[in-house]
C-alpha atoms as a PDB file:
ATOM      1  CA  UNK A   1     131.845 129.239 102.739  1.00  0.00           C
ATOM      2  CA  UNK A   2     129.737 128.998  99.532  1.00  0.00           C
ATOM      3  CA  UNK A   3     126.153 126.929  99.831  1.00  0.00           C
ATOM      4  CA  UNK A   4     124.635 125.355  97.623  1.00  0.00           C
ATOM      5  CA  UNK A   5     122.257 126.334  95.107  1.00  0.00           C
ATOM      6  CA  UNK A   6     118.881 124.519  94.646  1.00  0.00           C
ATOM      7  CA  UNK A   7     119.727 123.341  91.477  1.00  0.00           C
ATOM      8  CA  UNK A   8     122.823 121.132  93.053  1.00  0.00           C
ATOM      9  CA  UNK A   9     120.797 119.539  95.784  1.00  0.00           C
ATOM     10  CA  UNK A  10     118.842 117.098  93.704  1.00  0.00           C
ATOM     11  CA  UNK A  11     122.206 116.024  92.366  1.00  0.00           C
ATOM     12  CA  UNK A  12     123.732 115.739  95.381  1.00  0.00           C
ATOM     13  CA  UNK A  13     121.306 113.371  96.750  1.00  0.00           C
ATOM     14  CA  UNK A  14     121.079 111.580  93.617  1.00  0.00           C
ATOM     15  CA  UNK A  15     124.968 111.023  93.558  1.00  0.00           C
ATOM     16  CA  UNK A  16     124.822 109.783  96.880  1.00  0.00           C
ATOM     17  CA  UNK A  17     121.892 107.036  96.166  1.00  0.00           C
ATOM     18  CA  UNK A  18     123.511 106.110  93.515  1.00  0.00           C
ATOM     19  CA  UNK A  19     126.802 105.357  95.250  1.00  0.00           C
ATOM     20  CA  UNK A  20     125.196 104.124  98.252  1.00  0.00           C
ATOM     21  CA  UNK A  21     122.795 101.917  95.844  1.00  0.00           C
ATOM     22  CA  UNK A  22     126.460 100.680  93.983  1.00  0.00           C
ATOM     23  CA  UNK A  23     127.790  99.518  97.688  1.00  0.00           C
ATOM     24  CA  UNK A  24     124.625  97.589  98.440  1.00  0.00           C
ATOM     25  CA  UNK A  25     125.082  95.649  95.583  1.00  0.00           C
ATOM     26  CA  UNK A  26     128.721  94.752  95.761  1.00  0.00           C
ATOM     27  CA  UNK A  27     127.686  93.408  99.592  1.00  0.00           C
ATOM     28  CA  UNK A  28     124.900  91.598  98.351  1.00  0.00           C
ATOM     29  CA  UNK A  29     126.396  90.058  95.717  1.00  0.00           C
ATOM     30  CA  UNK A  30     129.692  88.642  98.467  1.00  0.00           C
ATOM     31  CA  UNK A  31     126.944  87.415 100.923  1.00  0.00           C
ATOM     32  CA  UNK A  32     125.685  85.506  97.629  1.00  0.00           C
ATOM     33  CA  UNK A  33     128.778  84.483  96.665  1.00  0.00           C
ATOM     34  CA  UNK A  34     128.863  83.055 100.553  1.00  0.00           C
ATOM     35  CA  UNK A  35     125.993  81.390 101.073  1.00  0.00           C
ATOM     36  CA  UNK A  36     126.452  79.343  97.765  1.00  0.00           C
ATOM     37  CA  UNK A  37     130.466  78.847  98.904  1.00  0.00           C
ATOM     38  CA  UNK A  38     128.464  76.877 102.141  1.00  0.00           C
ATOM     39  CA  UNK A  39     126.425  74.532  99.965  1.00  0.00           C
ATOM     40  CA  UNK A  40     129.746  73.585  98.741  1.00  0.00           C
ATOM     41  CA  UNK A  41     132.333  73.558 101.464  1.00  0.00           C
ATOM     42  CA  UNK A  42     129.477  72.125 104.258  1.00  0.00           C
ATOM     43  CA  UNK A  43     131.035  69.450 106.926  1.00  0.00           C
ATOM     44  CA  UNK A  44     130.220  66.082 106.636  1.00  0.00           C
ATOM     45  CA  UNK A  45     127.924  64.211 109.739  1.00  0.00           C
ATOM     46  CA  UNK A  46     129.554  61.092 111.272  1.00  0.00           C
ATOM     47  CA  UNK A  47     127.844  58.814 109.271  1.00  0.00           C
ATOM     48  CA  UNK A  48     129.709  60.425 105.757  1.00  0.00           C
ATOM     49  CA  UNK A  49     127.048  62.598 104.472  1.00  0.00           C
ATOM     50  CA  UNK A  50     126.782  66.023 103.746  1.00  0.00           C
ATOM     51  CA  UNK A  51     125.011  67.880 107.301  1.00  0.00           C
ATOM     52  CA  UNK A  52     121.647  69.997 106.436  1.00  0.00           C
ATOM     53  CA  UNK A  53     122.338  73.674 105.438  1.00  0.00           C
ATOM     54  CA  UNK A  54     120.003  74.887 108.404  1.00  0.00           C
ATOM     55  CA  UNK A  55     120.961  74.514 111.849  1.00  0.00           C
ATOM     56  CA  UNK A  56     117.253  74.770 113.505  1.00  0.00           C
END
């Protein structure tokens, strides 16, 4: 099995952040797209109004 030289290791790693730094943005920007969807779609209390967006 061949290894790897020296000179493909930094772009291995670098390939890898950069993919893993891609996926980290595509979650962050659905639990964004989330939490603004629950401003929107929140229940309304018993009186008619829209309920806090915290639950302590």
């Amino acid at each position: 099995m061949p290894r790897a030289s020296p000179k493909q290791l930094p772009f291995c790693g670098l390939a890898s952040a950069g993919f893993t730094l891609k996926a980290l943005w595509w979650i962050a920007v659905i639990v964004i797209i989330v939490w603004l969807l629950g401003f929107v779609v929140r229940t309304a209390d018993s009186g008619g109004r829209k309920g806090r967006w915290y639950r302590w």
